[in-house]
C-alpha atoms as a PDB file:
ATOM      1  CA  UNK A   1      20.471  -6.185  -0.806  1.00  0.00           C
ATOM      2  CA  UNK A   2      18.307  -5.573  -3.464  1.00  0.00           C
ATOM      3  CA  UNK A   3      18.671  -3.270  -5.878  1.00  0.00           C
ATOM      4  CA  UNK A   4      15.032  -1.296  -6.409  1.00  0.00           C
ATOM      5  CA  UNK A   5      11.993  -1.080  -4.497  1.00  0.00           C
ATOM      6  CA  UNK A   6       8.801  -0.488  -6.501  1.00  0.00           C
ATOM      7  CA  UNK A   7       6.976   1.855  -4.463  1.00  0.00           C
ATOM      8  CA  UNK A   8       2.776   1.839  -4.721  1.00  0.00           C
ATOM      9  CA  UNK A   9       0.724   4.384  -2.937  1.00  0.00           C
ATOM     10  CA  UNK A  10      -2.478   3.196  -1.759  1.00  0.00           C
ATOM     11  CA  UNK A  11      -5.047   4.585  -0.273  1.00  0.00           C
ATOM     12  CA  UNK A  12      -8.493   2.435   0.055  1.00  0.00           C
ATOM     13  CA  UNK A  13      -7.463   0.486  -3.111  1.00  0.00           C
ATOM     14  CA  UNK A  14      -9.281  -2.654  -1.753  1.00  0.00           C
ATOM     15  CA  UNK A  15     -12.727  -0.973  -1.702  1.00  0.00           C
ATOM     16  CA  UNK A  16     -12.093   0.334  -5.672  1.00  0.00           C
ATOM     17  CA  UNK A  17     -10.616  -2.920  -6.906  1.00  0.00           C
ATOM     18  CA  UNK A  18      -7.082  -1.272  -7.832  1.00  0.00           C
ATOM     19  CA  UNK A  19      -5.085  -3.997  -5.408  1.00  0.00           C
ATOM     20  CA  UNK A  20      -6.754  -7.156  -6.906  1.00  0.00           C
ATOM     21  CA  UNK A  21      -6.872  -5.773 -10.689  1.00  0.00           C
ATOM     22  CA  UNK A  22      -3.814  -4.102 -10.799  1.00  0.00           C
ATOM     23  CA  UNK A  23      -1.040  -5.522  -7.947  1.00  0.00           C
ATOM     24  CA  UNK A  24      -1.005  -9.136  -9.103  1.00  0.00           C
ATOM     25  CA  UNK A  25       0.977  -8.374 -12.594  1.00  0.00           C
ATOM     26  CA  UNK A  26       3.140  -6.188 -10.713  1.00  0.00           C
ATOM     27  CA  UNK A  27       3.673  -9.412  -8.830  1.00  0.00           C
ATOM     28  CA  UNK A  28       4.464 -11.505 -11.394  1.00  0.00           C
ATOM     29  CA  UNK A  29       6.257  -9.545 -13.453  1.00  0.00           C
ATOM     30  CA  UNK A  30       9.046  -7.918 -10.890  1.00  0.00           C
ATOM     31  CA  UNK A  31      12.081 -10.127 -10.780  1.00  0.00           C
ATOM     32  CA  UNK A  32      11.910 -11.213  -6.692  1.00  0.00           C
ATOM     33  CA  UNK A  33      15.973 -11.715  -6.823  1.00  0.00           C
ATOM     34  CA  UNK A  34      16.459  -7.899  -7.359  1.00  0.00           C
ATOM     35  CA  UNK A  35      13.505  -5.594  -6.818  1.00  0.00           C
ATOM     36  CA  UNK A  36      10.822  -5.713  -3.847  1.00  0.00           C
ATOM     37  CA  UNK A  37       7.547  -4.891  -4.639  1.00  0.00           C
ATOM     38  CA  UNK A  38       6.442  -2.453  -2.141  1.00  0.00           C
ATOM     39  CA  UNK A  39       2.623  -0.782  -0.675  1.00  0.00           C
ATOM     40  CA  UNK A  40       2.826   1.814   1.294  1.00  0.00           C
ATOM     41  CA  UNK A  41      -0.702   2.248   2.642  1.00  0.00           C
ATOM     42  CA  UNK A  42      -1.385   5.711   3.168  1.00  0.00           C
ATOM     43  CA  UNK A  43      -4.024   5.599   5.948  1.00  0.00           C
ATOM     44  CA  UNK A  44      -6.680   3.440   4.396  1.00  0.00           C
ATOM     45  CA  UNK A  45      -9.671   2.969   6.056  1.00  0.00           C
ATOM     46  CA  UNK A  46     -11.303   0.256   4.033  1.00  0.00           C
ATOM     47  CA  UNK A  47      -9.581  -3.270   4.347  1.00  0.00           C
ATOM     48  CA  UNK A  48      -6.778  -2.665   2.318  1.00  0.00           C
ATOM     49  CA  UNK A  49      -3.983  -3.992   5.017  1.00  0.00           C
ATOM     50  CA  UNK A  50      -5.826  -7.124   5.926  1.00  0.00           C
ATOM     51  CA  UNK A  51      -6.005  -7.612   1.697  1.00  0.00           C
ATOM     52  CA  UNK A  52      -2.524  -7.031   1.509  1.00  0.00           C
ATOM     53  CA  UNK A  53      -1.503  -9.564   4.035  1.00  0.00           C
ATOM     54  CA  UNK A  54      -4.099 -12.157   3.168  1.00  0.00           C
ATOM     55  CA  UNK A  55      -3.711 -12.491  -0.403  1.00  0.00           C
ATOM     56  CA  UNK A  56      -0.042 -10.915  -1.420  1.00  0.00           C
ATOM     57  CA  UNK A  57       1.922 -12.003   1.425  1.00  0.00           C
ATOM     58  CA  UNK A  58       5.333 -11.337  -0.825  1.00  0.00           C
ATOM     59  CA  UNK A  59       4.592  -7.801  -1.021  1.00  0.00           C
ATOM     60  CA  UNK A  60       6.563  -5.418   1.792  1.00  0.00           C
ATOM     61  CA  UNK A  61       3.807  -2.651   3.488  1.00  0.00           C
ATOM     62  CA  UNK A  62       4.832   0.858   4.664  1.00  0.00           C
ATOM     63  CA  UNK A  63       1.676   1.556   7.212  1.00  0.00           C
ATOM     64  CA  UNK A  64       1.545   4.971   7.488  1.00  0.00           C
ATOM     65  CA  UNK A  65      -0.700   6.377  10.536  1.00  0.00           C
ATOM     66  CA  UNK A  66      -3.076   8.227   8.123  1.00  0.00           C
ATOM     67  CA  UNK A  67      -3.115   9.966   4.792  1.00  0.00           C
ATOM     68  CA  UNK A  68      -0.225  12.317   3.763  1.00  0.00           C
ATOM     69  CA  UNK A  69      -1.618  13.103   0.676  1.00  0.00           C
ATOM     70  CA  UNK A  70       0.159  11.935  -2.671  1.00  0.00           C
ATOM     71  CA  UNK A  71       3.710  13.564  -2.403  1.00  0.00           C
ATOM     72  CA  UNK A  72       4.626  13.125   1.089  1.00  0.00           C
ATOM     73  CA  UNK A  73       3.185   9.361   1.156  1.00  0.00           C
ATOM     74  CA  UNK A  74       5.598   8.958  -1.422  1.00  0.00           C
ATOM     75  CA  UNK A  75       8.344  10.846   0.300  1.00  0.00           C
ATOM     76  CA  UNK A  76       7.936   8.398   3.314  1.00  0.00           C
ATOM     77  CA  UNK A  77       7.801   5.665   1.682  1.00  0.00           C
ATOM     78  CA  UNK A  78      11.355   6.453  -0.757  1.00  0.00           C
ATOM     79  CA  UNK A  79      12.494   7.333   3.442  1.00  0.00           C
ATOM     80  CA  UNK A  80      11.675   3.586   4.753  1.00  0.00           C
ATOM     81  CA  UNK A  81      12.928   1.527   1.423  1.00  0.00           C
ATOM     82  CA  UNK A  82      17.049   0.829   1.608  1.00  0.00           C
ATOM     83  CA  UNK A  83      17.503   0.394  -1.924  1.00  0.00           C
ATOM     84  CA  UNK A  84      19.569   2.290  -4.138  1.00  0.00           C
ATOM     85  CA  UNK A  85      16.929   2.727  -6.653  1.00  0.00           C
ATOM     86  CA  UNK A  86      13.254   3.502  -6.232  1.00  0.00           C
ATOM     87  CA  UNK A  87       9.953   3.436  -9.381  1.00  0.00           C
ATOM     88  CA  UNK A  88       6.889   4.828  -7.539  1.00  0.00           C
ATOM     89  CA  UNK A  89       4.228   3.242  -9.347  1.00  0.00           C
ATOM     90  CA  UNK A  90       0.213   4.530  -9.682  1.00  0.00           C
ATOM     91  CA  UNK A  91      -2.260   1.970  -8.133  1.00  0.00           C
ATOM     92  CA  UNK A  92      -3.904   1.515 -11.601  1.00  0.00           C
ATOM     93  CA  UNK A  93      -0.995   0.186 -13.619  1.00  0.00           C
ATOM     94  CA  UNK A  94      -1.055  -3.208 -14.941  1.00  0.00           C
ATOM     95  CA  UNK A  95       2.681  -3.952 -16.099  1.00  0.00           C
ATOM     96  CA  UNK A  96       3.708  -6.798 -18.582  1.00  0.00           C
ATOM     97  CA  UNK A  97       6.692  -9.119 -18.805  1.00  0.00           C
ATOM     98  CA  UNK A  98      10.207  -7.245 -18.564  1.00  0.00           C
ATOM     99  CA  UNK A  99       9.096  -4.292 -17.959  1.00  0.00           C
ATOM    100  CA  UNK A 100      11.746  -3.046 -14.956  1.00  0.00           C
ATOM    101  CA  UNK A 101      14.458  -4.394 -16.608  1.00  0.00           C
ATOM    102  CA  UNK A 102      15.123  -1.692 -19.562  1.00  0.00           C
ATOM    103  CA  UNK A 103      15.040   1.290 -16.433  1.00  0.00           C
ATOM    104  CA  UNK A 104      17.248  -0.828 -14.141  1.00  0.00           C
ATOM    105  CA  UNK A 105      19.914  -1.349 -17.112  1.00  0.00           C
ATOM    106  CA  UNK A 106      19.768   2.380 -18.062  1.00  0.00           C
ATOM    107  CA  UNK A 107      20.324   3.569 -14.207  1.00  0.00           C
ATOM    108  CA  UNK A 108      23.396   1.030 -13.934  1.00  0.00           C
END
């Protein structure tokens, strides 16, 4: 199992340019053998989904049925990860090299 899921809530972030600006250093920079990099897609209706699986086919998506809102999109996506730690990220973050691994030594 791995040990923390980093949690993104999206809604429509194809259409504004947050998944392809933003999601690829989260990508690159989130050690695969421990942490999952995770969408949950809070009802989009542009073509967020088809993005997702198209272009970032390592990422895991939550699909929820429409938008909660921030806080419970959130909430059900923390519900549907298994890991013992969860980082909910903004959509608009760019991260850089090593950046998880400071938090993930602190919580152990």
């Amino acid at each position: 199992m791995k040990k923390i899921s980093v949690i993104i809530l999206n809604w429509n972030g194809a259409q504004k340019g947050f998944l392809q600006q933003y999601l690829p250093s989260v990508i690159e920079n989130t050690p695969t053998e421990w942490a999952d990099v995770v969408v949950a897609d809070n009802g989009s209706t542009d073509h967020s989904l088809e993005l997702l699986k198209e272009q970032f086919p390592s990422v895991k998506v939550i699909a929820l049925e429409h938008n909660f809102g921030y806080a419970e999109g959130n909430n059900r996506a923390v519900n549907a990860v298994e890991t013992p730690y969860v980082l909910l990220l903004n959509d608009d973050v760019r991260v850089t090299p090593h950046w998880l691994e400071p938090m993930v030594d602190y919580l152990d």
